[in-house]
C-alpha atoms as a PDB file:
ATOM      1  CA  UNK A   1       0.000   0.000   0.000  1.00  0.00           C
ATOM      2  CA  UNK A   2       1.382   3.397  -0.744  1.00  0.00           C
ATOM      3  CA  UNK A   3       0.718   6.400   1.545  1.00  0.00           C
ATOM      4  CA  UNK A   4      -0.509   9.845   0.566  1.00  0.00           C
ATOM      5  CA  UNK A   5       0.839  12.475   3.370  1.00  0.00           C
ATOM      6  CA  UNK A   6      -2.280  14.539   2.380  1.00  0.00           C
ATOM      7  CA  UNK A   7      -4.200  11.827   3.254  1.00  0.00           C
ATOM      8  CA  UNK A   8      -2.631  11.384   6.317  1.00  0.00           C
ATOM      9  CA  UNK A   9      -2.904  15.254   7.387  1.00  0.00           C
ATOM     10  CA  UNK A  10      -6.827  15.195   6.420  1.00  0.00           C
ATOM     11  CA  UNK A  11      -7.651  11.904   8.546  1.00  0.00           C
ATOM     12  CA  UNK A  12      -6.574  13.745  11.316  1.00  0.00           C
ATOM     13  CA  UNK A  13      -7.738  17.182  11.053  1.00  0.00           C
ATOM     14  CA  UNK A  14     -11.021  15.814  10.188  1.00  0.00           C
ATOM     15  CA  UNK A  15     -11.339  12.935  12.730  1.00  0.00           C
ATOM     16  CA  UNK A  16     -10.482  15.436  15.551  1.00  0.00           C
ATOM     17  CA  UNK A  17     -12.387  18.110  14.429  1.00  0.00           C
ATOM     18  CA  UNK A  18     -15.228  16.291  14.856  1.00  0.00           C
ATOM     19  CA  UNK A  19     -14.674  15.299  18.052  1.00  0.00           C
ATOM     20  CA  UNK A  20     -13.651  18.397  19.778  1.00  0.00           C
ATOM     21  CA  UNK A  21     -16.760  19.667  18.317  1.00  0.00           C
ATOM     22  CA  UNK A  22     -18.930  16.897  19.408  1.00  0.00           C
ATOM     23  CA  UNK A  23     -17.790  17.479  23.544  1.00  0.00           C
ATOM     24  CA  UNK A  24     -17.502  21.362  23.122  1.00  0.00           C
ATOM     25  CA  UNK A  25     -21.017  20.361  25.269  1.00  0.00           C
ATOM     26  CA  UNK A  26     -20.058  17.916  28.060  1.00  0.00           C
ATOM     27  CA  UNK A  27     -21.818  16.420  31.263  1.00  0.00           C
ATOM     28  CA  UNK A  28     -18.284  16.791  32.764  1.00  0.00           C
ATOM     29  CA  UNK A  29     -15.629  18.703  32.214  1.00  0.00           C
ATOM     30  CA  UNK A  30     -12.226  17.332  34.022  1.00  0.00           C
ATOM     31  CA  UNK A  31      -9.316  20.124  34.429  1.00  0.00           C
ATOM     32  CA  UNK A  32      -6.391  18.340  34.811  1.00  0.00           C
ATOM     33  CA  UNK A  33      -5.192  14.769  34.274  1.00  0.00           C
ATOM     34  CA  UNK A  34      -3.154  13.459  36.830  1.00  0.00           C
ATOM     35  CA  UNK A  35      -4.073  10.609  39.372  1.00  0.00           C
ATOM     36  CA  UNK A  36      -6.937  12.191  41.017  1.00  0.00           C
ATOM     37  CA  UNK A  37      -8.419  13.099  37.232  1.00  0.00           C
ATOM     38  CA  UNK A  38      -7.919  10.041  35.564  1.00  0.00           C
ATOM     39  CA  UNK A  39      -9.382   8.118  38.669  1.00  0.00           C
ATOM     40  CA  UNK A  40     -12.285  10.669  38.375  1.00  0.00           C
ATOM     41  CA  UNK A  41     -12.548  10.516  35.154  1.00  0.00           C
ATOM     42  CA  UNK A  42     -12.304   6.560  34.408  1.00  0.00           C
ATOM     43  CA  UNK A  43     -14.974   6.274  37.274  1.00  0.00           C
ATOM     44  CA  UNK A  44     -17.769   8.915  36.146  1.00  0.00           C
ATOM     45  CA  UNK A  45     -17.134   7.770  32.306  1.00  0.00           C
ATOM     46  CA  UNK A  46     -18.220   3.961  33.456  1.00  0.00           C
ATOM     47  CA  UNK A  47     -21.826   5.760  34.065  1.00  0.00           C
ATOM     48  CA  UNK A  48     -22.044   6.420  30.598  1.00  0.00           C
ATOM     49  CA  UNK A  49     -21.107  10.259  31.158  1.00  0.00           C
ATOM     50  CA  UNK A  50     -19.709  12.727  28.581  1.00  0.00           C
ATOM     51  CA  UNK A  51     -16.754  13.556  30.146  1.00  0.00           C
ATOM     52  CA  UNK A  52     -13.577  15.339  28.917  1.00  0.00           C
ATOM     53  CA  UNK A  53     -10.345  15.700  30.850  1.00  0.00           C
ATOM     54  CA  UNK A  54      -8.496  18.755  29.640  1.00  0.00           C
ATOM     55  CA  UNK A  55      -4.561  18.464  30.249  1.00  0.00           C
ATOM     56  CA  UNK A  56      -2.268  21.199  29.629  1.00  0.00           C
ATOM     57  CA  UNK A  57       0.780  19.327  28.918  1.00  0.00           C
ATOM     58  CA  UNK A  58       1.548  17.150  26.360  1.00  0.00           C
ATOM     59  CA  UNK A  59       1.468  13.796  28.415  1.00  0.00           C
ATOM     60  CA  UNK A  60      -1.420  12.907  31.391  1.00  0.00           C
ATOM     61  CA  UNK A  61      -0.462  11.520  34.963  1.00  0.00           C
ATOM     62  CA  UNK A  62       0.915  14.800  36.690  1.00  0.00           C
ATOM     63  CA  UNK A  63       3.302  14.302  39.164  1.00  0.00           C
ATOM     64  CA  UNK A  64       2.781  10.338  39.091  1.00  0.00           C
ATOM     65  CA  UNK A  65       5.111   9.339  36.844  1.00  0.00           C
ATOM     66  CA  UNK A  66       8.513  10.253  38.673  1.00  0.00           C
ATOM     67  CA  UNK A  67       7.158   8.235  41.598  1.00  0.00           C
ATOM     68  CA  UNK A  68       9.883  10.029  44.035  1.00  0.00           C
ATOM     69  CA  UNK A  69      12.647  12.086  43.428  1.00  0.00           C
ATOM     70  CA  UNK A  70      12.598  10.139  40.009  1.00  0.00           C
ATOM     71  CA  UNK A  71      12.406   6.906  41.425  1.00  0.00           C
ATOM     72  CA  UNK A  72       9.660   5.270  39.544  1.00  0.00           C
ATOM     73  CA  UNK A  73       7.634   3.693  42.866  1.00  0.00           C
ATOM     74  CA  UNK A  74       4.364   4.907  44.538  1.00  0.00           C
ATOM     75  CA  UNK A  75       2.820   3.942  47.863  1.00  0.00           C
ATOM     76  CA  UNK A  76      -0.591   3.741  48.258  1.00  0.00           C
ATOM     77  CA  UNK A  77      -1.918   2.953  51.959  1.00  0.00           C
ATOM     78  CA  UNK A  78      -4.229   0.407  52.864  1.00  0.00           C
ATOM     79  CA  UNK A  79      -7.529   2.720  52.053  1.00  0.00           C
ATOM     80  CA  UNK A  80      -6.787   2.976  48.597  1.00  0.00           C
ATOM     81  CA  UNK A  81      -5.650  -0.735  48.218  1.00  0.00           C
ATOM     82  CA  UNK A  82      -9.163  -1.070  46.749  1.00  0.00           C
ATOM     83  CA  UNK A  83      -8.598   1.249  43.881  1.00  0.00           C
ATOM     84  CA  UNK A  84      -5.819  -0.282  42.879  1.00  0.00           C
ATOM     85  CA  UNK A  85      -7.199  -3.464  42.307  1.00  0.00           C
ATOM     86  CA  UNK A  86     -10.499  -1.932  40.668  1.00  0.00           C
ATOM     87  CA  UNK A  87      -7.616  -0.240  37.520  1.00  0.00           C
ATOM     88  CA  UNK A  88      -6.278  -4.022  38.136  1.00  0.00           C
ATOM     89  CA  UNK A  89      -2.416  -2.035  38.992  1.00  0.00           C
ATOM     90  CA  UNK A  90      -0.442  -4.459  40.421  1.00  0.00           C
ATOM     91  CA  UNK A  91       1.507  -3.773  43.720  1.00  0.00           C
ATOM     92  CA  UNK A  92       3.608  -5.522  46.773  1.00  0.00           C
ATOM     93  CA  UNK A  93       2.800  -5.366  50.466  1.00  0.00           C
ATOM     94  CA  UNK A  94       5.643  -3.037  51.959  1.00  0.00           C
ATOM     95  CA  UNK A  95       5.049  -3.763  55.356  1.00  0.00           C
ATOM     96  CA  UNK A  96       1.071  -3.656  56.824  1.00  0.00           C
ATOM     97  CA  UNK A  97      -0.635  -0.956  55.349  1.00  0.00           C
ATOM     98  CA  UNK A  98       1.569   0.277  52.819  1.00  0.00           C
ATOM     99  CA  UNK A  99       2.000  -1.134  49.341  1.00  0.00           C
ATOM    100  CA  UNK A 100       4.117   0.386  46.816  1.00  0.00           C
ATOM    101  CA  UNK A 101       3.519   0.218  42.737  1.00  0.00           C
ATOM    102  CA  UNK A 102       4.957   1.326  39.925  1.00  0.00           C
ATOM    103  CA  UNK A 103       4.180   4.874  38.740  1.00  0.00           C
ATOM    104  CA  UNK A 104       4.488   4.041  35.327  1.00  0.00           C
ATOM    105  CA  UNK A 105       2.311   1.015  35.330  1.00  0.00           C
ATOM    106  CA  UNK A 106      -0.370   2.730  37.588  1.00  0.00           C
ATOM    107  CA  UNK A 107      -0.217   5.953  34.774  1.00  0.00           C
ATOM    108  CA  UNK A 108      -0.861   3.429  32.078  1.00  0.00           C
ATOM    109  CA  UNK A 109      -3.575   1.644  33.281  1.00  0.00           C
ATOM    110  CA  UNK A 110      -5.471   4.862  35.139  1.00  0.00           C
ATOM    111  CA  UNK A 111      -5.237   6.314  31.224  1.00  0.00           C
ATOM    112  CA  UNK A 112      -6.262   3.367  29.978  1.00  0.00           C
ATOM    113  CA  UNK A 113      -9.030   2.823  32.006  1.00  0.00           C
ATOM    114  CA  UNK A 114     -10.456   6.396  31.301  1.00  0.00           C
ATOM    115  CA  UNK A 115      -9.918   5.886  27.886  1.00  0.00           C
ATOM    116  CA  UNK A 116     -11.859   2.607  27.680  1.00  0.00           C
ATOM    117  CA  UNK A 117     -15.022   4.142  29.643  1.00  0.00           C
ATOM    118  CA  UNK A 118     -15.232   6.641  27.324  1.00  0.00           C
ATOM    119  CA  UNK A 119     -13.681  10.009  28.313  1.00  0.00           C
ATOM    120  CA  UNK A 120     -12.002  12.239  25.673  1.00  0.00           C
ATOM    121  CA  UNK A 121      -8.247  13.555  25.823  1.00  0.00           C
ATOM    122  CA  UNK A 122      -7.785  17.169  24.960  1.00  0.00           C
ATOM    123  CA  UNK A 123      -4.158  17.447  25.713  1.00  0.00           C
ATOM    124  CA  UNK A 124      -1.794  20.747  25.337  1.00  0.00           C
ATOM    125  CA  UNK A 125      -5.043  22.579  26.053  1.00  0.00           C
ATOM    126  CA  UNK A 126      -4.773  25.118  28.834  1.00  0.00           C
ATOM    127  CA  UNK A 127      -7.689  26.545  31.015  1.00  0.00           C
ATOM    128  CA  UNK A 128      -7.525  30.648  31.096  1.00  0.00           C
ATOM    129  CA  UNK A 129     -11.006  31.696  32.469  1.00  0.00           C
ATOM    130  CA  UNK A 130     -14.323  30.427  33.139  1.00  0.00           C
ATOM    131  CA  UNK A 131     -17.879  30.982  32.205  1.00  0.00           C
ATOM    132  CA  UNK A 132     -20.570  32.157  34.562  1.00  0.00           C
ATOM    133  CA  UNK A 133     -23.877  33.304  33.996  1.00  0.00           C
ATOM    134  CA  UNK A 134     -27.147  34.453  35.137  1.00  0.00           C
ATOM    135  CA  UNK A 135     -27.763  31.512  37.853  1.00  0.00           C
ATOM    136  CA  UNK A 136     -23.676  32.371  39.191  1.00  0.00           C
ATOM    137  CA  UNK A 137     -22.637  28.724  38.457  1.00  0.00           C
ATOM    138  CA  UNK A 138     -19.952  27.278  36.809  1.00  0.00           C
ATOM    139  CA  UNK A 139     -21.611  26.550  33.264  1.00  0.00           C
ATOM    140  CA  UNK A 140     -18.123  26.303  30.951  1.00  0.00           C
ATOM    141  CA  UNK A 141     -14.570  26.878  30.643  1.00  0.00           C
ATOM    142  CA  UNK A 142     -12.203  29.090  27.719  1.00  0.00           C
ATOM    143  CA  UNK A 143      -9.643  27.074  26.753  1.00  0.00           C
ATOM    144  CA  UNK A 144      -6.811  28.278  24.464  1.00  0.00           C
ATOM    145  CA  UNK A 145      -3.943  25.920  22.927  1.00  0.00           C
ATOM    146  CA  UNK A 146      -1.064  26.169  25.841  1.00  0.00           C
ATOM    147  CA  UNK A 147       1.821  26.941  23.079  1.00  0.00           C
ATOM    148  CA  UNK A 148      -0.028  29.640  22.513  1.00  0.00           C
ATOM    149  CA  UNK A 149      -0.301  30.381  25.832  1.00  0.00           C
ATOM    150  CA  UNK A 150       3.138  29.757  26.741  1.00  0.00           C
ATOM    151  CA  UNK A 151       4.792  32.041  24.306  1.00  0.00           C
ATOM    152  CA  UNK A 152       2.235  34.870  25.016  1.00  0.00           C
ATOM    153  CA  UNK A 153       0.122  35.470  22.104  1.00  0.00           C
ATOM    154  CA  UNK A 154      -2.759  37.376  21.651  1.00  0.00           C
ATOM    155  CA  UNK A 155      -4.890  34.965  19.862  1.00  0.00           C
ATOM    156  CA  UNK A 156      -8.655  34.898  20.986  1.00  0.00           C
ATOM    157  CA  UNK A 157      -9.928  31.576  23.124  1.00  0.00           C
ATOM    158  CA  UNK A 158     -12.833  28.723  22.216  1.00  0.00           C
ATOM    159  CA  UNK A 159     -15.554  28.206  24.668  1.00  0.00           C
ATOM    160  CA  UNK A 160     -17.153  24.763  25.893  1.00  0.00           C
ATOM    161  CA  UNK A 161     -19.924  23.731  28.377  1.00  0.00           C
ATOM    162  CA  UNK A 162     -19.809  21.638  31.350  1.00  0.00           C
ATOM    163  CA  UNK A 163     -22.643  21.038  33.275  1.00  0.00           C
ATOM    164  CA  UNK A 164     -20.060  20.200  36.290  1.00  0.00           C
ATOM    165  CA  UNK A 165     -16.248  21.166  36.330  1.00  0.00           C
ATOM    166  CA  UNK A 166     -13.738  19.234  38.386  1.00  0.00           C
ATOM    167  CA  UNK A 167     -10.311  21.308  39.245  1.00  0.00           C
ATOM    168  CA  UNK A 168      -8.082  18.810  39.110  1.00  0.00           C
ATOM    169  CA  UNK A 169      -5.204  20.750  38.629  1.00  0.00           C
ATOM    170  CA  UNK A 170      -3.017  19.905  41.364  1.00  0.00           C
ATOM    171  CA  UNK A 171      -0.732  22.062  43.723  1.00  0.00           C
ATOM    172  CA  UNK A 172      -1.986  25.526  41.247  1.00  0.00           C
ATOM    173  CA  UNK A 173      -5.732  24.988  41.740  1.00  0.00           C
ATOM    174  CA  UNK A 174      -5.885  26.520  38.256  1.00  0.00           C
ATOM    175  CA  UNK A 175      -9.975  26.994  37.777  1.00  0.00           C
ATOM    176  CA  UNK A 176     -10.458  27.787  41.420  1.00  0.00           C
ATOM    177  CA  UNK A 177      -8.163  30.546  41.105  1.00  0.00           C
ATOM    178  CA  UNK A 178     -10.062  31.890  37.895  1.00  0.00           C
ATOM    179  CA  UNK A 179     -13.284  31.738  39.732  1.00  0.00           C
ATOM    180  CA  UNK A 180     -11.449  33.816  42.311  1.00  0.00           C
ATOM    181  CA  UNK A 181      -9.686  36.383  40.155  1.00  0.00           C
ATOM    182  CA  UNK A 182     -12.929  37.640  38.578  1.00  0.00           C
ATOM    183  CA  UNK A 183     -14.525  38.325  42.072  1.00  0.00           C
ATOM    184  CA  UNK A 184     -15.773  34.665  42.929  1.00  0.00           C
ATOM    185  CA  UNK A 185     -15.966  33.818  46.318  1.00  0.00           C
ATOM    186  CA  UNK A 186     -13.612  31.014  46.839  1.00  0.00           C
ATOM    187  CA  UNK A 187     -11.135  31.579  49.503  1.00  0.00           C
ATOM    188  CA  UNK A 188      -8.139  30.186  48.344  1.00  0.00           C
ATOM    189  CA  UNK A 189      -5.566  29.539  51.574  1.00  0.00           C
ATOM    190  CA  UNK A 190      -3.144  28.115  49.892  1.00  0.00           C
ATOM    191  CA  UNK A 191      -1.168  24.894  50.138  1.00  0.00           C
ATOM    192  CA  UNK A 192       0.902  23.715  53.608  1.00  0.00           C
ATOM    193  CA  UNK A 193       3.772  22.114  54.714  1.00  0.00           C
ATOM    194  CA  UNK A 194       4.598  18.607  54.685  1.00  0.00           C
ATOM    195  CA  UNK A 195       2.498  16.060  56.588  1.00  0.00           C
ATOM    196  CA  UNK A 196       1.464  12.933  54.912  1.00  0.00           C
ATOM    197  CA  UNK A 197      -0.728  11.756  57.468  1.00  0.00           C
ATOM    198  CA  UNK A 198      -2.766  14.572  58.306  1.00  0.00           C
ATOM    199  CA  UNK A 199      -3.056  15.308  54.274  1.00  0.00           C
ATOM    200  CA  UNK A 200      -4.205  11.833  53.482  1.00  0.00           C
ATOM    201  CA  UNK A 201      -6.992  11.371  56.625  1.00  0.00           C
ATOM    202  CA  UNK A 202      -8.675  15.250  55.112  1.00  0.00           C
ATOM    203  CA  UNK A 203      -8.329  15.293  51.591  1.00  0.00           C
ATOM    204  CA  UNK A 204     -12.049  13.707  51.409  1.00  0.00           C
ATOM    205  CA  UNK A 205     -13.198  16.341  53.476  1.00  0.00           C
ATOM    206  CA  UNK A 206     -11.643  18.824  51.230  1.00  0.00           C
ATOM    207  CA  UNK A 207     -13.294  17.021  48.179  1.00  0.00           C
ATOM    208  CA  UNK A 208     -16.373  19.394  47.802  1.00  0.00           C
ATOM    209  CA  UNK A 209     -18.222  21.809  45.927  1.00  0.00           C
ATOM    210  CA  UNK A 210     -15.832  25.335  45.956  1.00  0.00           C
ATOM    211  CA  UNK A 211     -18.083  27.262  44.196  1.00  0.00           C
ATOM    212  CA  UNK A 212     -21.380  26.523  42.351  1.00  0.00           C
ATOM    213  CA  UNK A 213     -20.955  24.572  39.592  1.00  0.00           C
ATOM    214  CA  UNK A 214     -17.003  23.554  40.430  1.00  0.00           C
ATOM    215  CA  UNK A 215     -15.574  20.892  42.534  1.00  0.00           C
ATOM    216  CA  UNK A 216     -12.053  21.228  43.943  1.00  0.00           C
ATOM    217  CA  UNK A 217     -10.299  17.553  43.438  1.00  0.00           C
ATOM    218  CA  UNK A 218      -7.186  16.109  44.280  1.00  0.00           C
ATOM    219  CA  UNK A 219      -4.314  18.349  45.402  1.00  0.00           C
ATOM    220  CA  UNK A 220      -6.391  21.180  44.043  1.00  0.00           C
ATOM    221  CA  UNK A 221      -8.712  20.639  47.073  1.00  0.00           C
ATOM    222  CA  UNK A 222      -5.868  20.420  49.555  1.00  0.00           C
ATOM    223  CA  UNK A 223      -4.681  23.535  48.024  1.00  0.00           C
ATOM    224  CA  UNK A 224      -7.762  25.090  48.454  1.00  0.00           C
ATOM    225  CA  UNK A 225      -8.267  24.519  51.983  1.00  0.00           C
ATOM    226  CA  UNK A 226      -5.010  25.318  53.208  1.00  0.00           C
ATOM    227  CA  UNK A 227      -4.197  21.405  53.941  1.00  0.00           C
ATOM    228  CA  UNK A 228      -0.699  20.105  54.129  1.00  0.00           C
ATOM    229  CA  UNK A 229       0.818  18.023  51.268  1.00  0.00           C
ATOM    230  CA  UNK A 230       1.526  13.989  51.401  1.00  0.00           C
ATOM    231  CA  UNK A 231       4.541  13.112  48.771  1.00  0.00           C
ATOM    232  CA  UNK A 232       4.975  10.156  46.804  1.00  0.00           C
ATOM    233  CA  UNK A 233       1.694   8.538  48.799  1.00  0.00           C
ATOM    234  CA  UNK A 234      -1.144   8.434  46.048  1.00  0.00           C
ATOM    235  CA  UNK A 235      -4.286   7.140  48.051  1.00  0.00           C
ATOM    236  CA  UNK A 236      -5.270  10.104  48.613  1.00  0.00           C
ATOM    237  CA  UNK A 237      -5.285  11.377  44.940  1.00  0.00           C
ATOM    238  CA  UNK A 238      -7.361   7.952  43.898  1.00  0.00           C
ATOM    239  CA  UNK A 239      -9.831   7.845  46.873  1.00  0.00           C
ATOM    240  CA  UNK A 240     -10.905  11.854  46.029  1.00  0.00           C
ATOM    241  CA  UNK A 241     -10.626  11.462  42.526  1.00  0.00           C
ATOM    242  CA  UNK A 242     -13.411   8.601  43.293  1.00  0.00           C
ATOM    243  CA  UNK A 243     -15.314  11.235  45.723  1.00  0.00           C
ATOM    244  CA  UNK A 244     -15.386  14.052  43.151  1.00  0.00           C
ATOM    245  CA  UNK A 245     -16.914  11.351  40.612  1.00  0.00           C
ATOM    246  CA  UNK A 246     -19.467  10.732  42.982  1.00  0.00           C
ATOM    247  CA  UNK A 247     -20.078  14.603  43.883  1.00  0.00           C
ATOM    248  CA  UNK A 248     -20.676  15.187  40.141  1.00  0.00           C
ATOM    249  CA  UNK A 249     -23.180  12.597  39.764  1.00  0.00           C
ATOM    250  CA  UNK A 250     -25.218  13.742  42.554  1.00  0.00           C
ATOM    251  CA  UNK A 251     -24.994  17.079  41.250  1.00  0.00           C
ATOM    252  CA  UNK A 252     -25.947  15.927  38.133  1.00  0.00           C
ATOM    253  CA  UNK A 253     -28.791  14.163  39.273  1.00  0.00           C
ATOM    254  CA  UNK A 254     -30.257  16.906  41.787  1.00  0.00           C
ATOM    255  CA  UNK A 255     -30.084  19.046  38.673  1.00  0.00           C
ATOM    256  CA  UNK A 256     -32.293  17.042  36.975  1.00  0.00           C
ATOM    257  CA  UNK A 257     -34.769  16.799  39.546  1.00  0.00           C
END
């Protein structure tokens, strides 16, 4: 068989211009996709939910894949043993109630898992405000392409709809903070020191609704709160990434009535 490039070029600038336009209206719209997003994701997708994780890098998993300081191992204590064996990531028994996995392998198959459920990638895509209407929630999110962002261009944004946002974002709490800037009120305290224990027990608590409309996951709801942070320990990312997924179907479903 011979290859055209053309060809090439136009199956994929027509294949994915479909689909971007096709979730530019989504049930759920994921910022960020490290551990706490993909779990979220993977999790809320299984219901049969149009959901679309928006990652402003060029690769998903966050801080997972360098484990710590670069060595490729994560622990995950014995709370979120369960998840692991729901994304069927395999993992050794440390000592009694800590078990340690491979970041790599636990990336892989929390991508995988979203993929197969049925979320949508939109990677190098960066979050720059939100949308808020008459009713003061949360309805959508501009997005502009993050080279573009990066190198400071003044090149106008796309819109999209999301009947529930998830700020997934990590240490920034990206979305909460754009909420904030234009006069939102989210208090933002800001992320504490080191404390893995103390991080881990709260970070469910901290797994809410910020603001109408937007639900503060992951590190971004530590971050929010003013809660310490845990290290290389990744329960805590899976088990709120599972909590926001829950949050946003309730939401979804009060909506409905």
């Amino acid at each position: 068989m011979q290859l055209d490039e053309v060809t090439i070029s136009r199956a994929i600038l027509e294949t994915h211009a479909k689909l971007f336009s096709e979730y530019l209206e989504l049930d759920i719209a994921i910022v960020g996709g490290g551990p706490s997003g993909l779990a979220c994701a993977a999790l809320i997708a299984e219901k049969g939910l149009k959901v679309g994780i928006i990652e402003k890098k060029l690769s998903v998993g966050g801080g997972m894949w360098g484990g710590g300081m670069t060595f490729p191992r994560i622990v995950v204590q014995e709370e979120g043993k369960r998840l692991l064996d729901h994304f069927h990531i395999r993992y050794e028994e440390y000592k009694p109630g800590y078990y340690v996995a491979s970041s790599v392998e636990s990336v892989s198959k929390l991508t995988a898992a979203a993929c197969d459920a049925g979320a949508e990638f939109f990677n190098l895509t960066s979050v720059e405000d939100v949308v808020i209407k008459g009713d003061g929630r949360v309805s959508g999110l501009v997005i502009t392409s993050t080279p573009v962002q990066m190198t400071g261009l003044h090149v106008d944004p796309l819109t999209l709809s999301a009947k529930v946002t998830i700020d997934a974002t990590g240490h920034d709490a990206v979305v909460a903070h754009c909420v904030k800037k234009k006069g939102g009120a989210i208090e933002i305290r800001g992320e504490s020191f080191m404390w893995a224990d103390r991080a881990e027990a709260n970070i469910i608590s901290h797994t809410k609704e910020i603001f109408p409309g937007l639900i503060a996951c992951g590190m971004a709801a530590n971050a929010v709160a003013g809660e310490a942070r845990m290290g290389a320990v990744f329960g805590g990312m899976l088990l709120s990434g599972e909590h926001a997924a829950d949050l946003a179907k309730t939401i979804l479903r009060d909506r409905r009535g």
